[in-house]
Protein backbone atom coordinates (compact mmCIF):
# COMPACT_ATOMS: atom_id res chain seq x y z
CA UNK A 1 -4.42 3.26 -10.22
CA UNK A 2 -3.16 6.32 -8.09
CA UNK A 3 -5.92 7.83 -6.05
CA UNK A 4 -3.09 10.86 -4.99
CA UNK A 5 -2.73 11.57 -8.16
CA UNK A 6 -6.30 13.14 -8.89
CA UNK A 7 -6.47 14.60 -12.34
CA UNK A 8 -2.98 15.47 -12.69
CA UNK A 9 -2.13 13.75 -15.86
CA UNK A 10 -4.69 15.74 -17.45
CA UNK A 11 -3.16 18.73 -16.54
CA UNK A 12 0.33 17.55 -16.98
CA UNK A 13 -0.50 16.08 -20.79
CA UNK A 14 -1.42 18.98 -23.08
CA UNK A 15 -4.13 17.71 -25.75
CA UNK A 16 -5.40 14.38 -23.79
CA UNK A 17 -7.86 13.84 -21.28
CA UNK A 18 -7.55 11.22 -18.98
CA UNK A 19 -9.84 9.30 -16.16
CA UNK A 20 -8.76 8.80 -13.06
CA UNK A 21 -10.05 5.11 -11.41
CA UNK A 22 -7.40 4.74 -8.88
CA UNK A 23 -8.89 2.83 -5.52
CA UNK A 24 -6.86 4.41 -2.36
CA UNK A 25 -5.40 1.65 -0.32
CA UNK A 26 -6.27 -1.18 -3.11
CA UNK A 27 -3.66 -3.89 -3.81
CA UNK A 28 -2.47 -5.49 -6.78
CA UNK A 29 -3.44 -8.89 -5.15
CA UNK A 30 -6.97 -7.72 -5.72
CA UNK A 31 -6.82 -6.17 -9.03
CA UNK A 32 -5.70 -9.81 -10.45
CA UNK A 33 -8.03 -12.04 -8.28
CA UNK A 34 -11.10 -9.87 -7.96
CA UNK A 35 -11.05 -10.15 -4.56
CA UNK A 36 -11.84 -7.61 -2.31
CA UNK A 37 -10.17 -7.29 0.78
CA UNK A 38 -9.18 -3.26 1.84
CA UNK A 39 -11.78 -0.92 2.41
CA UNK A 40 -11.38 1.00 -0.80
CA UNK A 41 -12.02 -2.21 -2.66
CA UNK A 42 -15.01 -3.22 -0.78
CA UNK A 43 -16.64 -0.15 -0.96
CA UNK A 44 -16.45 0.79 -4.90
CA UNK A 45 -16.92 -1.28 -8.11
CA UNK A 46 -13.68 -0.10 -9.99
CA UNK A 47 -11.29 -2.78 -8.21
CA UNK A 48 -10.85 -4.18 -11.58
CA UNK A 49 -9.55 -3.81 -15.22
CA UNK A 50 -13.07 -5.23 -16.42
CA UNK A 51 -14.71 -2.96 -14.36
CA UNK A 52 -12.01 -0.34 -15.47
CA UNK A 53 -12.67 -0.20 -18.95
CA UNK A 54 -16.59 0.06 -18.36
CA UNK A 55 -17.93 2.58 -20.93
CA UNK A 56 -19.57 4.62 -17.99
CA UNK A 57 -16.36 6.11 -17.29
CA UNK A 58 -15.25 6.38 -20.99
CA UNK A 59 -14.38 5.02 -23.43
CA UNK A 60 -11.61 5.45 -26.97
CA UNK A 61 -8.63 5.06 -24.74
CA UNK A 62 -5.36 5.22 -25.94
CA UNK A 63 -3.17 4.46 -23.18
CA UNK A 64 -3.45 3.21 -20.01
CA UNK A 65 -1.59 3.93 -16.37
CA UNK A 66 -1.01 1.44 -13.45
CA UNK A 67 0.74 2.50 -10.38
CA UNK A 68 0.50 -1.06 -8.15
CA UNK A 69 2.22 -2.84 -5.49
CA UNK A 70 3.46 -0.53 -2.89
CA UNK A 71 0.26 -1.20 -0.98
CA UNK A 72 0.92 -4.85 -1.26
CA UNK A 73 4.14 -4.13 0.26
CA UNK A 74 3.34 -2.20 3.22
CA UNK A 75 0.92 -4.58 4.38
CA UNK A 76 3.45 -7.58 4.23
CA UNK A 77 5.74 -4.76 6.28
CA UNK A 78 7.67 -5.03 3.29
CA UNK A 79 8.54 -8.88 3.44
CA UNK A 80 10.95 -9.89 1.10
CA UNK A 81 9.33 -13.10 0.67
CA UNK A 82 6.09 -11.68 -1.18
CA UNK A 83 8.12 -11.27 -3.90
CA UNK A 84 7.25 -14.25 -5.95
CA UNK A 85 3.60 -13.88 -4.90
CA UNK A 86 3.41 -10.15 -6.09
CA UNK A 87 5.10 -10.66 -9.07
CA UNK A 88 2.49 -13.04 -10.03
CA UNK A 89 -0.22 -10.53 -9.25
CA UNK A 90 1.17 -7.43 -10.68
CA UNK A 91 1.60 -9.69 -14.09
CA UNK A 92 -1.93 -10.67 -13.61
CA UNK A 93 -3.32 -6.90 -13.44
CA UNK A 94 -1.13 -6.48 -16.82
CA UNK A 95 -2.37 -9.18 -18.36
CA UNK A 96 -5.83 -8.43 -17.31
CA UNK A 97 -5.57 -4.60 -19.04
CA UNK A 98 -4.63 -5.82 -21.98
CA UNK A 99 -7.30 -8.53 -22.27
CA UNK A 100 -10.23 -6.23 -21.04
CA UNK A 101 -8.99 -3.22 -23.35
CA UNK A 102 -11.54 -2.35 -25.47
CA UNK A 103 -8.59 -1.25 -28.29
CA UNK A 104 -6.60 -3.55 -28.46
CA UNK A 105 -3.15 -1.75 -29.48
CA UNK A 106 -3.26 0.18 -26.03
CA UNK A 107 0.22 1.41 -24.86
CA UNK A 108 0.53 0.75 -20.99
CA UNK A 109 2.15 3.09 -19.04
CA UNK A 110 3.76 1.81 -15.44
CA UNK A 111 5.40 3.67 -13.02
CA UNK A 112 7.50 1.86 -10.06
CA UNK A 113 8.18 3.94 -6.36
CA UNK A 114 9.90 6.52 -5.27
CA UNK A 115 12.62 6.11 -1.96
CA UNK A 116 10.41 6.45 0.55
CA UNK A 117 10.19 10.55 2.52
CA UNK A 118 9.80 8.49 5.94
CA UNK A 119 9.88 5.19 7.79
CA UNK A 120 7.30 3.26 5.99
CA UNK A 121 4.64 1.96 8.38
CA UNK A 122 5.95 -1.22 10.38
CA UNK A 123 8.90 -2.28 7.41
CA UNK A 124 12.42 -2.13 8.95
CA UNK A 125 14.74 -0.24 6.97
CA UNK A 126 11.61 1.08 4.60
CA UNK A 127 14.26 3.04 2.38
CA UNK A 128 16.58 0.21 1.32
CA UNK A 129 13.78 -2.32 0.63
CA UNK A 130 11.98 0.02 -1.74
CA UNK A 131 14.55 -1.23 -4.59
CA UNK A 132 13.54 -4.70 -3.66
CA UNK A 133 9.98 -3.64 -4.79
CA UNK A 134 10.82 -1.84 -7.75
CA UNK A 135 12.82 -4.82 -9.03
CA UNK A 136 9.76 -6.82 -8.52
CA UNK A 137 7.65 -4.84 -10.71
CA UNK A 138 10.29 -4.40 -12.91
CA UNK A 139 10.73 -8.36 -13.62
CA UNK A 140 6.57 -8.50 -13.92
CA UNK A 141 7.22 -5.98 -17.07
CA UNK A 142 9.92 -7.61 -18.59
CA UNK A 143 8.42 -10.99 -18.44
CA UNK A 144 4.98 -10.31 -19.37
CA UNK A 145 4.05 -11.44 -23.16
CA UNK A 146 3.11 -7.21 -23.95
CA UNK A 147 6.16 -6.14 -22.48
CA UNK A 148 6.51 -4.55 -25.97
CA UNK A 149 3.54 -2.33 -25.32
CA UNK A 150 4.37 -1.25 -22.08
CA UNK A 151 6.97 1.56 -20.52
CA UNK A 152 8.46 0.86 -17.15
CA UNK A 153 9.67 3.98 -15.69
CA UNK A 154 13.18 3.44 -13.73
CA UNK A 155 13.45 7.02 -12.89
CA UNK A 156 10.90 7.08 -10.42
CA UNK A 157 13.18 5.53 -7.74
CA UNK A 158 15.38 7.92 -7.70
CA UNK A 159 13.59 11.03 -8.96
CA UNK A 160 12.83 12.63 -5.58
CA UNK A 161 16.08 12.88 -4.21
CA UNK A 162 16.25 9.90 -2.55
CA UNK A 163 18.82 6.67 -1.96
CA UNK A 164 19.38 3.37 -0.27
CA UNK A 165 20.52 5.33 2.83
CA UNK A 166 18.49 8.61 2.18
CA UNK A 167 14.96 9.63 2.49
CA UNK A 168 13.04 11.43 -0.69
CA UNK A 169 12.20 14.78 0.02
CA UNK A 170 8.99 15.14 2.04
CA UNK A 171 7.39 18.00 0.25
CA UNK A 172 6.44 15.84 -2.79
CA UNK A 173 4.63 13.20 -0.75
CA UNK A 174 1.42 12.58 0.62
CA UNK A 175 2.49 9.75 2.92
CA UNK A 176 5.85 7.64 3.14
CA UNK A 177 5.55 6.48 -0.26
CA UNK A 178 2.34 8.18 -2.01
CA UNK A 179 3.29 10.65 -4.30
CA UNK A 180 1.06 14.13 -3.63
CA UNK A 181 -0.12 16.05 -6.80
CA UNK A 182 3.23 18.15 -6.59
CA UNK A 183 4.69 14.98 -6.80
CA UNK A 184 2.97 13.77 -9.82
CA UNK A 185 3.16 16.39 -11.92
CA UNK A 186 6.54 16.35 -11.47
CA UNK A 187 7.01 12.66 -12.57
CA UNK A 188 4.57 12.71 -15.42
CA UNK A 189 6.80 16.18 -16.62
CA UNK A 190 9.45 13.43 -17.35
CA UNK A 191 10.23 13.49 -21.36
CA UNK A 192 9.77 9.94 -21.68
CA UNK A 193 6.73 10.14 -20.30
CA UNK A 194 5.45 12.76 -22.17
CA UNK A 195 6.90 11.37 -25.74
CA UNK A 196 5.02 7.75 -25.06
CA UNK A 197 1.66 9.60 -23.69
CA UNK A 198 1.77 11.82 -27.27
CA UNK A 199 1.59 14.80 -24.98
CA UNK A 200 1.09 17.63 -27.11
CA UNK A 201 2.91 21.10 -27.45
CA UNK A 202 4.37 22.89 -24.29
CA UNK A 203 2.58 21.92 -20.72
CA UNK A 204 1.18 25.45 -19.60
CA UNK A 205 0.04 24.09 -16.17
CA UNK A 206 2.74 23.57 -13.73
CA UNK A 207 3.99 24.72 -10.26
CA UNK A 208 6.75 27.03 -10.20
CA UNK A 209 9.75 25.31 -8.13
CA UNK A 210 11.63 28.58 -7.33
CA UNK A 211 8.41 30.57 -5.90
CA UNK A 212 8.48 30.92 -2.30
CA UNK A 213 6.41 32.62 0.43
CA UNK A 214 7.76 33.50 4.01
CA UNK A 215 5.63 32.05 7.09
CA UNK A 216 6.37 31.76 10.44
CA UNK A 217 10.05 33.44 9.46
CA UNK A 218 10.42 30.47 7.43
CA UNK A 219 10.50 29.98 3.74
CA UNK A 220 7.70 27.45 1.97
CA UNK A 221 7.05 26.88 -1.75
CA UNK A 222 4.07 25.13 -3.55
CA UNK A 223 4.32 22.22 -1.78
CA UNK A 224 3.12 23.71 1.28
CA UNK A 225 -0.10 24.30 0.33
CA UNK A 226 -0.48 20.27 -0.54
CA UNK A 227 -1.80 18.48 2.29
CA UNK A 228 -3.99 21.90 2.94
CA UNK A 229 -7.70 21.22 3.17
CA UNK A 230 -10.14 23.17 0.21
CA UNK A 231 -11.28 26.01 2.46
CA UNK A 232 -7.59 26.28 4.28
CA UNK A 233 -5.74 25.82 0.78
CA UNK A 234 -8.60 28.54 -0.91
CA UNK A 235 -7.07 30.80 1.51
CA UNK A 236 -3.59 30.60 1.51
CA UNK A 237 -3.23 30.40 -2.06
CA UNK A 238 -4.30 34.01 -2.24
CA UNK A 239 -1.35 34.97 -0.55
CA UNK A 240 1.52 36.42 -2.21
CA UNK A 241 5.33 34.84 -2.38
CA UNK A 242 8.47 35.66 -4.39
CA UNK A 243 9.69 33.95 -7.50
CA UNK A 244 13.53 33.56 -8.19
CA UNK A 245 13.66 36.96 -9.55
CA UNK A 246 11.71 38.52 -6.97
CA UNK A 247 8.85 39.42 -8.44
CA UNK A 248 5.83 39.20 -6.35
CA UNK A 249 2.94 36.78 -7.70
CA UNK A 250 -0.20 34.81 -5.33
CA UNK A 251 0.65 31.20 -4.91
CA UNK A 252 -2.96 30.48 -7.55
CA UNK A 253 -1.16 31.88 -10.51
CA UNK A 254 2.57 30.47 -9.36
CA UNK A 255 1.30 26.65 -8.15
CA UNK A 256 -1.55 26.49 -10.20
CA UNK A 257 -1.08 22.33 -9.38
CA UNK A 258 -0.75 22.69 -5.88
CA UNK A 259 -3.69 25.49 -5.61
CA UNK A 260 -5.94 23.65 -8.02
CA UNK A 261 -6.22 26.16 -10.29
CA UNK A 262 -5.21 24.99 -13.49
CA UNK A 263 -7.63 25.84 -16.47
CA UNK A 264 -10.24 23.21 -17.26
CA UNK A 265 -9.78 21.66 -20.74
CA UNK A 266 -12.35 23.40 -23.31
CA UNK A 267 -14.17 20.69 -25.39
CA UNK A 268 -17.55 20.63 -26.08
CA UNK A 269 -20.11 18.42 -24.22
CA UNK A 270 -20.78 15.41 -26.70
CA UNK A 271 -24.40 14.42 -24.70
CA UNK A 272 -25.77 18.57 -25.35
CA UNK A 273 -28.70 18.53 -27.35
CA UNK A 274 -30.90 21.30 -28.90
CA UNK A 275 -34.05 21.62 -30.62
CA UNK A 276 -33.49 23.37 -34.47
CA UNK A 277 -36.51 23.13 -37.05
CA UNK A 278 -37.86 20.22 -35.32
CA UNK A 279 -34.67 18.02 -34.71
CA UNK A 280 -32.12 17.34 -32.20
CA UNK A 281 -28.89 18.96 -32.70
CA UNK A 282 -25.73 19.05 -30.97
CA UNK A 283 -22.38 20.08 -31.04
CA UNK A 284 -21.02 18.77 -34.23
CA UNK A 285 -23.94 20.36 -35.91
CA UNK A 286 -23.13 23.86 -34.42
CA UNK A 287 -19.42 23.49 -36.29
CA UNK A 288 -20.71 22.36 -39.81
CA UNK A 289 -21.81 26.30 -39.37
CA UNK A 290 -18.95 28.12 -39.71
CA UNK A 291 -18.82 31.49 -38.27
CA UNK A 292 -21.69 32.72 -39.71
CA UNK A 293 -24.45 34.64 -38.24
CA UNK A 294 -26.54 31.85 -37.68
CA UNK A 295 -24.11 29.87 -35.49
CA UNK A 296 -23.48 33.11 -33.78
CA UNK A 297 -27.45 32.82 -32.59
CA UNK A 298 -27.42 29.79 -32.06
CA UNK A 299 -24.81 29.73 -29.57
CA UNK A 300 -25.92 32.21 -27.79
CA UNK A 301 -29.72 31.74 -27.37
CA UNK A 302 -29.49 27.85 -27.29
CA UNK A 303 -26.72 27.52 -23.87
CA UNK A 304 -23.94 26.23 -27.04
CA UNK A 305 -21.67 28.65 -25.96
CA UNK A 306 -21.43 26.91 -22.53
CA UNK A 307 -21.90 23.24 -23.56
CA UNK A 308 -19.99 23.59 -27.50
CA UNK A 309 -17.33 26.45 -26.13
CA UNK A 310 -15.10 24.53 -29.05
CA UNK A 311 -17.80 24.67 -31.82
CA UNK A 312 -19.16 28.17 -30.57
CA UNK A 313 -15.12 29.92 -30.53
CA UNK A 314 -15.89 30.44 -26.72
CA UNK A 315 -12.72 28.62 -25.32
CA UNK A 316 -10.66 30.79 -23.42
């Protein structure tokens, strides 16, 4: 439920696809009670699991991701005694995923918070509290009745260089304690991760950490182009930096994440339809073909090659 995140775990999990219904500035307290409170819930219809798992927005899932709390947190200015309360709610958002899944041997992925890169809103000493937090999600996991299904990720906390007494590094956040895509692809790039996901073969879409460029006399990597807008980030990213070994590259080729220009997954469009011999065809049909000439002419004088670039041999 990570709005920052965009469609990073798509890129960052070779052979899935994945839907992102994260609600910016949503709570756990709302997930569980169906209540809507913050703007983000008011003003969509996703602030749910039941709405969640609505086949509009797919359907055949496999796993499932939450990423709750931290906004129930910063609004209590990270009162210790919301503890009880939010446990209770982030064990009511589990349950509620595992009730509304349509399959019901889905594998639940949950990832806790980072140190935070700044002072966190109005919460005193923001930094050490953050391990109050993540031991309150933590104990939601363990004592839920699916705690079998599920994979609580304790490297999180500590994965962006932060501590009890240190601030994370700033360049992988979008706020004090949002992650920004930089910062997501570089959690969901953690083995464990990628073993319980069933991310296949070797991740061809990732930011190169030791690429720099030199602006204002000072050096910036990937991260810089994050919190960019589109046309300022189109821009930039055309610019050319340095990797480690000094060979010169333009930040879209070395931070493909950052720059947004990671390849789109080829797969064909199941919903294309054609006309053949007085029947609708689609896809599927176009790959009971083979490679023969027929499929060939098909493809090409029926739009397959755009719509079945998987049937048609068109995928990059």
């Amino acid at each position: 439920m990570a709005d920052y995140s965009d469609n990073i775990l798509t890129k960052s999990c070779s052979g899935k696809s994945a839907v992102n219904l994260g609600v910016s500035g949503s709570t756990a307290h709302e997930f569980f009670t169906g209540e809507a409170e913050t703007e983000g819930c008011i003003y969509t219809e996703v602030c749910s699991a039941e709405a969640a798992f609505d086949p509009e927005y797919g359907s055949g899932y496999t796993h499932a991701w939450l990423s709750v709390g931290g906004n129930d947190w910063l609004m209590s200015e990270c009162d210790t005694d919301i503890e009880p309360t939010l446990e209770e709610d982030i064990g009511g958002v589990i349950d509620s995923v595992f009730k509304e899944s349509p399959n019901k041997n889905l594998k639940l992925l949950i990832t806790g918070y980072a140190y935070v890169s700044e002072p966190a809103g109005d919460c005193p000493e923001g930094e050490e509290k953050v391990e109050r937090l993540q031991n309150t999600i933590q104990k939601a996991v363990a004592n839920n009745s699916n705690s079998e299904s599920i994979l609580f990720v304790e490297a999180t906390l500590e994965l962006f260089g932060g501590s009890n007494n240190k601030y994370s590094d700033k360049k992988w956040f979008a706020d004090a304690i949002h992650l920004n895509k930089a910062g997501y692809n570089k959690l969901f790039s953690l083995p464990e991760i990628q073993d319980f996901l069933g991310c296949g073969g070797t991740r061809t879409c990732q930011d190169d950490d030791d690429w720099v460029i030199i602006r204002n006399g000072k050096e910036k990597g990937c991260e810089w182009f994050n919190n960019m807008n589109d046309d300022k980030k189109k821009k930039n990213c055309k610019r050319r930096g340095e990797d480690a070994k000094g060979k010169q590259s333009r930040g879209t080729r070395s931070c493909p994440v950052s720059c947004d220009t990671c390849p789109s997954e080829c797969k064909d469009d199941k919903d294309w339809e054609f006309r053949y011999k007085g029947e609708m065809k689609g896809c599927d049909f176009l790959s009971t073909l083979g490679s023969n000439k027929k499929k060939k002419k098909l493809c090409k004088k029926k739009g397959g090659k755009k719509s079945c670039p998987v049937a048609c041999g068109n995928c990059p």
